[in-house]
Structures are given as structure tokens and as C-alpha cells.
Protein backbone atom coordinates (compact mmCIF):
# COMPACT_ATOMS: atom_id res chain seq x y z
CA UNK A 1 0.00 0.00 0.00
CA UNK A 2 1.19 3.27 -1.08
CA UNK A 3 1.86 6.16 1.66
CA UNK A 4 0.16 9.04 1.50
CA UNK A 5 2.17 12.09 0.51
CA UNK A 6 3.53 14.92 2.83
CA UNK A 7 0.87 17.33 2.06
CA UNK A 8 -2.13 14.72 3.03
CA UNK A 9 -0.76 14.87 6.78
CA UNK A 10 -0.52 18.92 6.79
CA UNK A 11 -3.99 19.59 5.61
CA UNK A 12 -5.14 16.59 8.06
CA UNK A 13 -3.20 18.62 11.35
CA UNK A 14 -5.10 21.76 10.30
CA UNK A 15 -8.48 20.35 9.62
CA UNK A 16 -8.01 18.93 13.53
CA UNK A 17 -6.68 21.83 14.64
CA UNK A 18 -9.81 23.80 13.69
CA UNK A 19 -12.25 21.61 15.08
CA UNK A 20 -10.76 21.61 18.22
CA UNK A 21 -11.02 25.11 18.66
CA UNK A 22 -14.61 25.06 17.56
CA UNK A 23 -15.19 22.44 20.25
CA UNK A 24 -13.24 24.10 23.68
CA UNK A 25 -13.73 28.02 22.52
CA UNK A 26 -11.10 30.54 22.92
CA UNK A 27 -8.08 30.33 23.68
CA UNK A 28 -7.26 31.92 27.08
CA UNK A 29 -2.81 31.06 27.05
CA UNK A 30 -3.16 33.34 23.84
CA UNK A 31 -5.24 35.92 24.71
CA UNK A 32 -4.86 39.54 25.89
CA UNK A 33 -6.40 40.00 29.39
CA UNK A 34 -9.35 42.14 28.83
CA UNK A 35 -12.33 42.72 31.25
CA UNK A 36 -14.16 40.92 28.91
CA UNK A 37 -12.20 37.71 29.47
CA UNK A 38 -11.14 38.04 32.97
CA UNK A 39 -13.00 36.00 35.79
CA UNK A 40 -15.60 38.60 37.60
CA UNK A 41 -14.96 39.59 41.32
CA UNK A 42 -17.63 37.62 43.34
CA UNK A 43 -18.83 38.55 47.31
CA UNK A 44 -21.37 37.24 49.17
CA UNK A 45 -24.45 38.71 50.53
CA UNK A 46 -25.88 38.66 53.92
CA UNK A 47 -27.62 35.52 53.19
CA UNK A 48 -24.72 33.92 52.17
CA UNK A 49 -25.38 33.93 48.63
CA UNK A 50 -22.73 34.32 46.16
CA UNK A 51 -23.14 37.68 44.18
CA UNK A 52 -20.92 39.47 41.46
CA UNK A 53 -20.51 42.92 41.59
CA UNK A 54 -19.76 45.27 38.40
CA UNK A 55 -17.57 48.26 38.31
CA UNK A 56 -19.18 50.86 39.44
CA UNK A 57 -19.33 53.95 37.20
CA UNK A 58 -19.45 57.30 37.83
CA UNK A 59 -22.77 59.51 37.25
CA UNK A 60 -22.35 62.61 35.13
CA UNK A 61 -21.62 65.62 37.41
CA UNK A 62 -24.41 67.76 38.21
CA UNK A 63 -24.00 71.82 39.35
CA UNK A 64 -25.87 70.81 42.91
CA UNK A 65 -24.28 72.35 45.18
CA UNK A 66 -25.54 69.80 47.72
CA UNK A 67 -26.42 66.88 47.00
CA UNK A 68 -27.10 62.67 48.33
CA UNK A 69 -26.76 61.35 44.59
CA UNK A 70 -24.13 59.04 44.12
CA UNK A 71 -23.63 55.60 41.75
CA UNK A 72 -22.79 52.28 43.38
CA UNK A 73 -24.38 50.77 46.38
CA UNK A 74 -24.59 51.75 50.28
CA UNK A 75 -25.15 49.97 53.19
CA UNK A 76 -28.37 49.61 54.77
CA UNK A 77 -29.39 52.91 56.65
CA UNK A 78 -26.16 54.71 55.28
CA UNK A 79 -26.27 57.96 53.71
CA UNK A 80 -23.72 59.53 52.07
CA UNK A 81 -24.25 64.08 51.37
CA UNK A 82 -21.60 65.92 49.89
CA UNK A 83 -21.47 70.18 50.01
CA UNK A 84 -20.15 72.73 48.34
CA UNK A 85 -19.61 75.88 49.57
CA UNK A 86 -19.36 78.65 47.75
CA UNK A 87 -18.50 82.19 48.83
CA UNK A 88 -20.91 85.33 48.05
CA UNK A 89 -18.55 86.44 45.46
CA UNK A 90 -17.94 83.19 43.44
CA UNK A 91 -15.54 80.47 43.03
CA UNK A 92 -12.09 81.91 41.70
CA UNK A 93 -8.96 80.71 40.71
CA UNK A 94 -6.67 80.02 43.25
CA UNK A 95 -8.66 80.70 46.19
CA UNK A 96 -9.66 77.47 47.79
CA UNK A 97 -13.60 76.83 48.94
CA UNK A 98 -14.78 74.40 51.17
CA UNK A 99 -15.92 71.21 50.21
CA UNK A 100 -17.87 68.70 52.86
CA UNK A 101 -18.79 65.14 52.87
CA UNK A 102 -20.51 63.51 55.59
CA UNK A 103 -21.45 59.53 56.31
CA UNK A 104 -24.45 59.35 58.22
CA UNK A 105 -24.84 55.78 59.58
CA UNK A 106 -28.35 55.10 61.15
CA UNK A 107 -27.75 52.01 62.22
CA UNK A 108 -24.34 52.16 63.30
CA UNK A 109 -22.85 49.75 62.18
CA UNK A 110 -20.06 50.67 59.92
CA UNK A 111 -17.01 49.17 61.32
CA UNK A 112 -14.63 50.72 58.64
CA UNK A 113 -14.60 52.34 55.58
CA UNK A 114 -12.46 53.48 52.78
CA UNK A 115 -12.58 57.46 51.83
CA UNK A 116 -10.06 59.38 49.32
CA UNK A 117 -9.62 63.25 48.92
CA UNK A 118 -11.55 65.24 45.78
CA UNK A 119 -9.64 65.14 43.06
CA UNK A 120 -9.72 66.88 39.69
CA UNK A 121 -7.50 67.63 36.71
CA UNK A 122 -7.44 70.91 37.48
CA UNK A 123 -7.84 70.82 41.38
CA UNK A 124 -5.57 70.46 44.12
CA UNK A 125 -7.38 69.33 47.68
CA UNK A 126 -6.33 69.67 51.39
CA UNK A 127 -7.25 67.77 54.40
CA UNK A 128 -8.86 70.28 56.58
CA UNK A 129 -10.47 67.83 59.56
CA UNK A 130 -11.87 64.44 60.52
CA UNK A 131 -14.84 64.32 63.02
CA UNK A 132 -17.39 61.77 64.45
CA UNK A 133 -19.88 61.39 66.68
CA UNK A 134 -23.64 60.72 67.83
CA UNK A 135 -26.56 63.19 66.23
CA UNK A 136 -29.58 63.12 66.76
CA UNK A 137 -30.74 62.65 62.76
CA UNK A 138 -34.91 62.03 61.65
CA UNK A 139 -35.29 61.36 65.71
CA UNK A 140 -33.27 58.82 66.44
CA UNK A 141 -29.30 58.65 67.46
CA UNK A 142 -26.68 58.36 64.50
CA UNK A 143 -22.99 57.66 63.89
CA UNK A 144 -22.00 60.87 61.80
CA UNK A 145 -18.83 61.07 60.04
CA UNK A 146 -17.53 64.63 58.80
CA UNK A 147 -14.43 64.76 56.42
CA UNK A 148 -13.46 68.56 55.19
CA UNK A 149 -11.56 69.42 52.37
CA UNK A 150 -9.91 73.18 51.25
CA UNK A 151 -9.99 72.41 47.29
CA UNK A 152 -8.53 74.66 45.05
CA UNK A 153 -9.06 75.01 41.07
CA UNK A 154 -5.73 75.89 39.63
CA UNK A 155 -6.96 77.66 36.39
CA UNK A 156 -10.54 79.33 35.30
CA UNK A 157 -13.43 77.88 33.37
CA UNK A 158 -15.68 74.99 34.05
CA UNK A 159 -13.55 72.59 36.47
CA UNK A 160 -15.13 69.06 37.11
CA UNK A 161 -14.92 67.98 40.84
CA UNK A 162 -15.17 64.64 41.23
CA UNK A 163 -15.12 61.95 44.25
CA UNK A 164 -13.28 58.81 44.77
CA UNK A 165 -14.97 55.23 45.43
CA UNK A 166 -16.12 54.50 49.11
CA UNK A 167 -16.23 51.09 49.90
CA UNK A 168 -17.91 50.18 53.33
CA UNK A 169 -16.64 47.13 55.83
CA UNK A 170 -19.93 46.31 58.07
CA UNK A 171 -20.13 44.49 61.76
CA UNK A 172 -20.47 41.08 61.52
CA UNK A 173 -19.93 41.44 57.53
CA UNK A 174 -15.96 40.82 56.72
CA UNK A 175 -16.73 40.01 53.48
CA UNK A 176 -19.22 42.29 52.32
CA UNK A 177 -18.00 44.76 49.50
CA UNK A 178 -20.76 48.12 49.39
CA UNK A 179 -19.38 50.60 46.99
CA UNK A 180 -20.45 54.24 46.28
CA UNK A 181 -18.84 57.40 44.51
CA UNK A 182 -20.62 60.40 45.11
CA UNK A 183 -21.93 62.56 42.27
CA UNK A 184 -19.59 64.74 40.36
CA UNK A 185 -19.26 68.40 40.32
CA UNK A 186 -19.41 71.11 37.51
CA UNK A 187 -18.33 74.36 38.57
CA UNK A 188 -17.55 77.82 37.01
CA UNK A 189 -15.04 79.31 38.48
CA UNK A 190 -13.41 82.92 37.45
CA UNK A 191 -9.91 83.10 36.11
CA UNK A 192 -7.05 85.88 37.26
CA UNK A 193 -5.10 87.97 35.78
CA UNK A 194 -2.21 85.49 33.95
CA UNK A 195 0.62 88.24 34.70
CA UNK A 196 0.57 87.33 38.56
CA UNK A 197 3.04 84.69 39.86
CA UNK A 198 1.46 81.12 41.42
CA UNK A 199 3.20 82.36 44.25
CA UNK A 200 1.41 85.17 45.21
CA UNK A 201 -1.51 83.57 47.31
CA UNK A 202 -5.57 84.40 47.01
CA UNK A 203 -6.88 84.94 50.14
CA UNK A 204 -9.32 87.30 52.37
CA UNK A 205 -6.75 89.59 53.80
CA UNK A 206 -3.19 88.57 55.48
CA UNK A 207 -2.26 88.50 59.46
CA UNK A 208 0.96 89.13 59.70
CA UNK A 209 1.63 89.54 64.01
CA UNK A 210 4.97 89.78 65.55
CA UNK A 211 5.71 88.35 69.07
CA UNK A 212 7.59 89.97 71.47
CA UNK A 213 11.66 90.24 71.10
CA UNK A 214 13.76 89.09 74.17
CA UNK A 215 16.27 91.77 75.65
CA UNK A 216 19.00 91.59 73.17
CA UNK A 217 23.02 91.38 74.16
CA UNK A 218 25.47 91.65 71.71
CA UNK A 219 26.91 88.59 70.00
CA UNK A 220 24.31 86.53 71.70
CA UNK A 221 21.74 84.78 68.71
CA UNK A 222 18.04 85.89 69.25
CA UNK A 223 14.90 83.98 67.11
CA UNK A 224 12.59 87.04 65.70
CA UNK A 225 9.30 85.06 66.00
CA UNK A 226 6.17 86.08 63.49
CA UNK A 227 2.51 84.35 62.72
CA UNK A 228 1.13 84.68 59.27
CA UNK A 229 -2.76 83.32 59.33
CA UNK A 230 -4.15 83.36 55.41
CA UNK A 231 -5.74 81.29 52.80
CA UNK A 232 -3.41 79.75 50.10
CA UNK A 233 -0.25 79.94 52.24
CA UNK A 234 2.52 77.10 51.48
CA UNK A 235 6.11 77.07 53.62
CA UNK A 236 7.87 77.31 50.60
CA UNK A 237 6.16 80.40 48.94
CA UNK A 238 6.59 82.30 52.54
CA UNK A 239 10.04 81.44 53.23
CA UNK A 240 10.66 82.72 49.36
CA UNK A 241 9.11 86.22 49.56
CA UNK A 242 10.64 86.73 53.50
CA UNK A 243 14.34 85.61 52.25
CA UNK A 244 13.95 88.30 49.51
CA UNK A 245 13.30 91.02 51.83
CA UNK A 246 16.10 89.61 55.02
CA UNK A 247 18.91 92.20 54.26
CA UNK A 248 21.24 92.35 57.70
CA UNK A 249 23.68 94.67 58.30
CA UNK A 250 27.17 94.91 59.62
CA UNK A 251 25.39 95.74 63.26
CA UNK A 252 22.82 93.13 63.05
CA UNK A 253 22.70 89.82 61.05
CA UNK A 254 19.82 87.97 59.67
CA UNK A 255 19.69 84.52 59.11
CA UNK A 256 17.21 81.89 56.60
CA UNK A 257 13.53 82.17 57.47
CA UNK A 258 12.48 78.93 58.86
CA UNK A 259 8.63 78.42 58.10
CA UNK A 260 6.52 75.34 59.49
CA UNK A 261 2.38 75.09 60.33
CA UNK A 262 1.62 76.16 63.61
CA UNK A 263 1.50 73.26 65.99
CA UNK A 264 -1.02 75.12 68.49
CA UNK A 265 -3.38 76.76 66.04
CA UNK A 266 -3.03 75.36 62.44
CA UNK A 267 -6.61 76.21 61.43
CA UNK A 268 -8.30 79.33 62.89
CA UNK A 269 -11.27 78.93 65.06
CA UNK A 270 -12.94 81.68 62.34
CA UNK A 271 -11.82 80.72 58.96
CA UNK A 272 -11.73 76.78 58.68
CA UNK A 273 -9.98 77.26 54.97
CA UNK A 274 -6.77 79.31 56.31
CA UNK A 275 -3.73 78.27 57.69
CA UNK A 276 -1.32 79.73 60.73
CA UNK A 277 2.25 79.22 60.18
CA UNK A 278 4.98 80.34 62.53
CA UNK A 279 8.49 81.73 61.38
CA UNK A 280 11.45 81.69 63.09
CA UNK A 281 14.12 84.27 61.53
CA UNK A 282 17.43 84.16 63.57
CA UNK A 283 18.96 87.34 64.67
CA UNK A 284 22.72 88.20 65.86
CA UNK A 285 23.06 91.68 66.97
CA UNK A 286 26.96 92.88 66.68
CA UNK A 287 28.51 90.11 65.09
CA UNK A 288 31.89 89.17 65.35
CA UNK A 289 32.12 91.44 68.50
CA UNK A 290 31.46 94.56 66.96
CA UNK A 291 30.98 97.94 69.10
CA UNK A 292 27.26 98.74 67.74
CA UNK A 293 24.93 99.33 70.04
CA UNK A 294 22.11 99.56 67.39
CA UNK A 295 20.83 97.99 64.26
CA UNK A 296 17.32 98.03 61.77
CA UNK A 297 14.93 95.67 61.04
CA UNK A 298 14.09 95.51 57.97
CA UNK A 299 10.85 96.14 56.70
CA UNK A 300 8.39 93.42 55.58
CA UNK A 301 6.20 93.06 52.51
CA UNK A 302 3.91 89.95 52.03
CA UNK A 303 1.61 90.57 48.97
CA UNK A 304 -1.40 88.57 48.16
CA UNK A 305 -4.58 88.86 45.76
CA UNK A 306 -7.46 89.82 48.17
CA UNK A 307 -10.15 87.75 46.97
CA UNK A 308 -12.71 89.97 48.94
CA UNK A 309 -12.52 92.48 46.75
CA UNK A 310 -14.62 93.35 43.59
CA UNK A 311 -12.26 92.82 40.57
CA UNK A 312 -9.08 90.38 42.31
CA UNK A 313 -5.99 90.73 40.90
CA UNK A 314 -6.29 94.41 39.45
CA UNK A 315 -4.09 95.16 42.28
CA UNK A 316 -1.87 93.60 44.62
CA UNK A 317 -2.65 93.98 48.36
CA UNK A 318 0.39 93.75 51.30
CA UNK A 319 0.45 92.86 54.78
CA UNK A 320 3.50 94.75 56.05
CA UNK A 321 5.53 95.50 59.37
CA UNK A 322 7.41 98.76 59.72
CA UNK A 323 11.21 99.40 60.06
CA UNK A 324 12.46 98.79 63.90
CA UNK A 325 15.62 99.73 65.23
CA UNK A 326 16.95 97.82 67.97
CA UNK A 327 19.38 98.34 70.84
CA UNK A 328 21.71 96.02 73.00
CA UNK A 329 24.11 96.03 75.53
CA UNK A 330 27.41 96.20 73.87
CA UNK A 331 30.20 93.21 75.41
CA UNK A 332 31.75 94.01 78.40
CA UNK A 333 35.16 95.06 76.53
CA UNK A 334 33.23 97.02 74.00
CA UNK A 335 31.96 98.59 76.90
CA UNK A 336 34.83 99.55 78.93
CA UNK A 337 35.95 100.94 75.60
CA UNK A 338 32.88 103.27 75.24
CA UNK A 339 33.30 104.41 78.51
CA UNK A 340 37.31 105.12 77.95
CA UNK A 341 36.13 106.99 74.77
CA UNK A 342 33.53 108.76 76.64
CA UNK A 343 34.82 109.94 79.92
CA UNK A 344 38.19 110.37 78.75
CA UNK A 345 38.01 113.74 77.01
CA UNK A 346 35.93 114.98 79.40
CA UNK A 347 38.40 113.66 82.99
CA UNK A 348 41.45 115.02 80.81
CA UNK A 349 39.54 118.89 80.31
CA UNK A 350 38.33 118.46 83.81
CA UNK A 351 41.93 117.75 84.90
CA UNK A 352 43.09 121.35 82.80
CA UNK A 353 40.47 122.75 84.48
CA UNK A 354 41.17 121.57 87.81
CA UNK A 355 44.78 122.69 87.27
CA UNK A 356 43.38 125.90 85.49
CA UNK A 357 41.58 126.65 88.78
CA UNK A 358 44.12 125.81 91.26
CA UNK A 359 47.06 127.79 89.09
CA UNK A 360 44.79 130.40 89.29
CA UNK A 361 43.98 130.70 93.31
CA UNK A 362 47.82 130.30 93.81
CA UNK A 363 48.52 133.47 91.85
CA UNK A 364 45.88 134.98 93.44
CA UNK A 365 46.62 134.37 96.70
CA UNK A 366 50.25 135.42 95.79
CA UNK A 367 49.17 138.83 94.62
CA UNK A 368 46.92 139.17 97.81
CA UNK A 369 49.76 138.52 99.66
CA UNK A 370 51.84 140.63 98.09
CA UNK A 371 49.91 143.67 97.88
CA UNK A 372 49.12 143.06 101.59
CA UNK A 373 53.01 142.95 102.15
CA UNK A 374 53.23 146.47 99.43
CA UNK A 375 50.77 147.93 101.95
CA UNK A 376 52.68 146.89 104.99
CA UNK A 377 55.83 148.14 103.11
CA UNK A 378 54.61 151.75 102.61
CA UNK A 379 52.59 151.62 106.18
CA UNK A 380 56.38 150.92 107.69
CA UNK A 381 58.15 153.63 105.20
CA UNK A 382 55.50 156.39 105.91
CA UNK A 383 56.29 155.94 109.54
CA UNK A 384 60.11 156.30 109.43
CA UNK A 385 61.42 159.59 111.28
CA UNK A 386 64.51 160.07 109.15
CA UNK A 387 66.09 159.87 105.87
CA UNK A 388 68.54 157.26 107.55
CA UNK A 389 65.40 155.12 109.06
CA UNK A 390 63.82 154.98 105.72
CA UNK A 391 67.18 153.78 103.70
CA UNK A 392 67.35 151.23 106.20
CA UNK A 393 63.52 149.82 105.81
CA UNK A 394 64.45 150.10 102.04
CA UNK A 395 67.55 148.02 102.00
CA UNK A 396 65.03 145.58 104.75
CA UNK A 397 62.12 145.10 102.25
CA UNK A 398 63.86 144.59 99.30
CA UNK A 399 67.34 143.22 100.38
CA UNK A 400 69.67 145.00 98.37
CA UNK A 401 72.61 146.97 100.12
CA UNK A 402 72.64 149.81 97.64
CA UNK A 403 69.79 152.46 96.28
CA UNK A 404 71.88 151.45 92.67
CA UNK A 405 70.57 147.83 92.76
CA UNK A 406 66.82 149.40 94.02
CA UNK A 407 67.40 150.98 90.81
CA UNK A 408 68.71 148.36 88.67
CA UNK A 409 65.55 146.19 90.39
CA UNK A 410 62.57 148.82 89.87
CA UNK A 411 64.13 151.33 86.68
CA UNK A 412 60.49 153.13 87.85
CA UNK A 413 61.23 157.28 86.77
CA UNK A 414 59.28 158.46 89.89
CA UNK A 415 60.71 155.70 92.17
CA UNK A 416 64.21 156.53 90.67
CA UNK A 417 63.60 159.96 91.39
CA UNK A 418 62.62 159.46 94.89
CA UNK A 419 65.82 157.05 95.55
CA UNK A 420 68.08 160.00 94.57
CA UNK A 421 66.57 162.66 97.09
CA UNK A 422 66.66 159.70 99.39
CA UNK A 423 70.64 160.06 98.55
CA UNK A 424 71.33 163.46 98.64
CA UNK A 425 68.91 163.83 102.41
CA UNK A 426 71.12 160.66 103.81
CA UNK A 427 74.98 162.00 102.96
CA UNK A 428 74.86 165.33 101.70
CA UNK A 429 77.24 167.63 103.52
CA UNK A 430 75.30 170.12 104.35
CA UNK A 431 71.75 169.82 104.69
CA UNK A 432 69.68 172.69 102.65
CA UNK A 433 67.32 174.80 104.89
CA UNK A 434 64.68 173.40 103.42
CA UNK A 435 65.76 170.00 104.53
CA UNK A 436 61.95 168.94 106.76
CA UNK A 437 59.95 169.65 103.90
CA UNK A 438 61.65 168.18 101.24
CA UNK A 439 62.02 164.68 103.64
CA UNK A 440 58.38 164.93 103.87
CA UNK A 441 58.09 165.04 99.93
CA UNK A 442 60.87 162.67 99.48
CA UNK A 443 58.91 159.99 102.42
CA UNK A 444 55.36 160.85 100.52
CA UNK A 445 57.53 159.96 97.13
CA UNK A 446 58.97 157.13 98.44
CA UNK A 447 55.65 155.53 99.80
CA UNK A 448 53.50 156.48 96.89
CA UNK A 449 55.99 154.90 94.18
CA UNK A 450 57.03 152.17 95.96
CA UNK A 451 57.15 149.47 93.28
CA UNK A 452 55.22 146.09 93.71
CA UNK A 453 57.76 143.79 92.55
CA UNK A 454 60.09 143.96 95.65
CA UNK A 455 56.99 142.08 97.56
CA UNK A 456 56.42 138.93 95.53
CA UNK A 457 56.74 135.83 96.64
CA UNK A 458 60.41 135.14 95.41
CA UNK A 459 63.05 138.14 94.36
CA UNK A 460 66.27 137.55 93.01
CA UNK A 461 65.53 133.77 93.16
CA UNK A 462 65.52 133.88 97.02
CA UNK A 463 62.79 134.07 99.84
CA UNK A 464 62.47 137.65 100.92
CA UNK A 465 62.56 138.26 103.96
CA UNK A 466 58.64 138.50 105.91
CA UNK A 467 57.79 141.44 106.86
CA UNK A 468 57.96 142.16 110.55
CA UNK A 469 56.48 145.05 112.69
């Protein structure tokens, strides 16, 4: 018997090949994973019955503001509401608006649950806060879950908000698999001017408050502690705009801002959408032991978009704090060298004046005391009886021998005069007639032109001689 050829067996393998797919269906080693061809997630119902659960998809988003709608399935006396509020003048760009979502549970038994932020392409969301507790809700005591959220659309136009999948855990129910996703959001919100930077935050006005300084000492570091409470703050965009504006001086240095939330008030009591954050900006006044005593703080500028006002972003609003000038105690060697610099001057013209003063009551005193000795002096001479007396209480008061020295002493024309008659009365020959009356002139001369400078306090570069009655 004759084989069959080669091409008998080939069309044979592919005629079997065909059927056999026909018979077993597709085939899943050579297929693409789809969701068409993957195995369906199955749970099980309170009764214990097996039950598969589609995907849940999302419902198209409304403009409700508030609203229970939602796709998917909830528990059994579970509610889910989610609000949007919106301020009196609108949504706008940048300036985040509150957004609520709260889990009523009737029956109270939700043991856990599953719950992500808002989310957008176009939207940025915060955590604000987390609260639960018992309500009284349609008479009768609840379990009532409130999440908040500070969203933010980044840009203008019709934004979509939408929610993330809940999933539910029940008591008594670990396999039980509820699933909702709250309805989706279409909002309008106005755009702002494209020329400002991202930076610059939208927000009702600023609070910019500065806490008290310590006592400052020089070389010793000091924190200068502010609190900025606003909408639309970040850490990064503060510390930015305050390192801009941080210029020290050669009197007093600045450091880095250091920004962080406030870890006793992060959200204010009034305005659940802001944000306190405290900065720490070290200060060194006189560095490297310099002698200031003084330095300026420099002024501080934090603009922001006030989203209060009518049009915001024609103009840029400012929290601000003024200029201060501070003032230390200098180190204790910059001190000492104040004080050397201050009181020295002033000790050295008090010590001229002090030597002034005293230079002047000695040659005071001297002249007193030698016009009280010239007095004495002429007293004595006016009370000599003779020509010879009065030559003698001469060459006494001003101890020289000869009228020549007197002369030599005291060149005074009158005095000189006088010393000659004194001359011719003590050795002339012959006296004249007239010899009383012109002693008596001679005496009166002699007294009246007496000459002060026998009587000072040294003559001739000795002592002279006190004068003694």
C-alpha cells in the first residue's frame, strides 16, 4: 500500500486543529487580558449567597451644590451628602472653597470604611479635619462622620470635581464589598489675571503679628518670631518672599527664614480654609564682637490677591511691618571701651580745668599777699622819722645793700627819682634849709611809688625776707 504524501498529513493537522477550537472556545494562554475575558470579582451577601458585583461607574456631574446622589451601592441605613460651599462672590482661581462630605450611619454599624480626597485635573485638595460622633438625625441617634476638604481650582473655566470610590466594611460582615462614589461636580469658576506669579496667594486679607523680642546682648543669637494666618499659604512660597526682603547689616545679622504650620493653632477657630504658620528668623546683633549698640529691622512686605474684593488681581494687596531699630548692651570690653572713649576727654579737660583753677587761686593768693606785704611796706616807710630810718627799711624790704641795685631792680622814673633825694637827704654835707619839707616830699615819694615787685613771693631767686612790725 502506497503512503500518502507529505501534504495529506498537513492539511489533516489543520483540519483537527480547527475543530478543536470550535469544540473548547477561545483560547485563554493566547489571549490579551481584557475585562471581557477576565474572571468577575464575586462577594457574598448577607444571606450567604454568592453575588458578582460590576464596576461601578461614575454619574455625570451635576452643578448641585448639595447633593445625596451618588452611583454604586450603600449599606443599609447609610447615607452619604456631599457640600459645596461657595463664597458670596464666586468660586475663583486660586482661592480654595470648602468642600464637605458627611457619612451618616443610622444604624451604626459601619465598622470601617475606605474614603479618598476630591480630586480633579485641574484641582488640588487639602485635608482640613476628621470628626465623628452621635446626632440626633430624623429622631433617632446616628454615627455621623464629617471629612473637610480646602480644594482649590488651579486655572478658570468649568472645572469638574469629582469623588473617589467609598467602599464600606460592616459588623459582623468581613466580606461584604458596598461601593459608592458620590456625584460629580461642575463648577464655574473665574480666572485671574495670567501676569501674577502662582506664588502670590488668594486669600481674604493677610495677618501678619509679631511676638515679642527678648532683651537683646550683643553677639548673643536671638529667634525674631512672626505668625502669618491666610488662605493659600505654602512654607515654601513664605520662606521665598521673607528671604527676599532679610537684608542684615554689619550691626545686626539675619539669618534663613524657617517656616513650618503652627502646631497650636493650624486652622483658625474663624476661617476653617486658612492656615497659621509660625516663622522663626534668627537674629545676631553685633557680630563678630562689633561695638554697635544699634541695628534696623528691615521692613516686611507679604503681597497677596485679596479675593474679597470686587475685581481680584487688578491690584496687589500687602500685609506689612514697619522698620524697627533695635538696641543692646554692647560686650563688656566694648563697653569699657565706650566708657574710655567717653569719659576720657571729658576727665582730661576736667583735669586742665582743675589745674586751670588751682594755678589760678595760687597766683591769686600770691598777689593778695603781696599787695598786703606792698601795703605793709609803705605803712612801715610812711612811719620812718629820718632819711637814715627809711634807707634802712628800704635796703630791709627789698634786700639789696645799695639804692643802685633798688634801681637796677625797679628802673620806675618816679621811684628813681625818689631814691636820689633819698641820697642826697642821707649824705649830703650840708643839709639845705629846706631840709623837713623836702624829707616829707621825698617819704610821701617814696611811699606812693614804691614798686610792687620787691613784695612777691620770690626776688632775686631767694625768699624775701617776711615782713615784721
Amino acid at each position: 500500500m502506497r503512503a500518502p504524501p507529505l501534504w495529506f498529513w498537513l492539511r489533516l493537522l489543520c483540519g483537527l486543529g480547527v475543530a478543536l477550537g470550535g469544540a473548547l472556545g477561545t483560547a485563554w494562554a493566547f489571549d490579551i487580558p481584557t475585562p471581557q475575558n477576565q474572571p468577575q470579582t464575586v462577594g457574598t451577601t448577607s444571606f450567604g449567597t454568592p453575588q458578582p458585583f460590576a464596576p461601578v461607574h461614575p454619574l455625570a456631574p451635576t452643578t448641585a451644590l448639595d447633593s445625596t446622589d451618588g452611583a454604586g451601592q450603600l449599606p443599609q441605613g447609610v447615607s452619604v451628602r456631599t457640600e459645596i460651599t461657595v463664597p458670596p462672590q464666586g468660586l475663583l482661581q486660586r482661592a480654595p472653597f470648602l468642600v464637605t462630605l458627611t457619612v451618616i450611619d443610622r444604624t451604626k454599624n459601619i465598622a470601617s470604611l475606605t474614603l479618598h480626597r476630591p480630586f480633579g485635573a485641574r484641582i488640588t485638595t487639602r485635608r482640613i479635619s476628621i470628626s465623628q460622633g452621635l446626632e440626633t438625625v430624623d429622631g433617632r441617634l446616628a454615627n455621623v462622620r464629617v471629612y473637610r476638604f480646602a480644594v482649590t481650582a488651579l486655572s478658570g473655566g468649568i472645572i469638574p470635581l469629582e469623588f473617589a470610590e467609598m467602599t464600606f466594611q460592616m459588623v459582623g460582615e468581613p466580606t461584604s464589598n458596598d461601593a459608592f462614589i458620590p456625584v460629580a461636580r461642575s463648577l464655574s469658576v473665574r480666572p485671574l489675571p495670567a501676569f501674577w506669579p502662582e506664588s502670590i496667594p488668594v486669600t481674604p486679607p493677610l495677618r501678619l503679628v509679631q511676638m515679642p523680642l527678648p532683651p537683646l546682648y550683643a553677639g548673643e543669637p536671638v529667634d525674631w518670631q512672626l505668625r502669618v494666618t491666610g488662605r493659600g499659604l505654602t512654607e515654601h512660597a513664605l520662606a521665598e518672599m521673607l528671604d527676599e526682603q532679610l537684608i542684615g547689616s554689619e550691626a545686626l545679622a539675619l539669618g534663613a527664614a524657617e517656616v513650618r504650620l503652627s502646631p497650636n493653632d493650624p486652622v483658625p477657630a474663624d476661617d476653617p480654609l486658612a492656615q497659621t504658620f509660625d516663622i522663626r528668623i534668627p537674629l545676631l546683633p553685633a557680630p563678630e564682637s562689633q561695638n554697635a549698640t544699634s541695628g534696623e529691622l528691615p521692613a516686611l512686605r507679604l503681597p497677596y490677591i485679596n479675593s474679597h474684593e470686587e475685581e481680584p488681581g487688578a491690584a496687589l494687596s500687602a500685609a506689612k511691618l514697619p522698620t524697627q531699630t533695635l538696641n543692646w548692651q554692647p560686650t563688656a570690653r566694648a563697653q569699657l571701651l565706650q566708657a574710655a572713649a567717653f569719659w576720657g576727654w571729658r576727665l582730661a579737660l576736667a583735669l586742665v580745668a582743675l589745674y586751670a583753677l588751682g594755678f589760678a587761686l595760687r597766683d591769686g593768693s600770691r598777689r593778695v599777699a603781696q599787695r598786703r606785704r606792698h601795703s605793709a611796706a609803705q605803712r612801715r616807710l610812711a612811719q620812718c622819722p629820718s632819711p637814715q630810718a627809711a634807707l634802712d627799711v628800704l635796703r630791709a624790704l627789698t634786700g639789696e645793700a645799695t639804692t643802685q641795685g633798688m634801681m637796677a631792680r625797679a628802673p620806675n622814673p618816679c621811684f628813681m627819682a625818689a631814691l636820689h633825694s633819698l641820697d642826697a637827704a642821707c649824705f649830703a654835707a650840708a643839709p639845705p634849709a629846706n631840709h623837713a619839707l623836702d624829707w616829707h616830699t621825698t617819704q610821701a615819694e617814696l611811699v606812693r611809688w614804691l614798686p610792687l615787685v620787691f613784695f612777691s613771693q620770690d626776688v632775686g631767686g631767694r625768699r624775701v625776707a617776711r615782713n615784721r612790725p
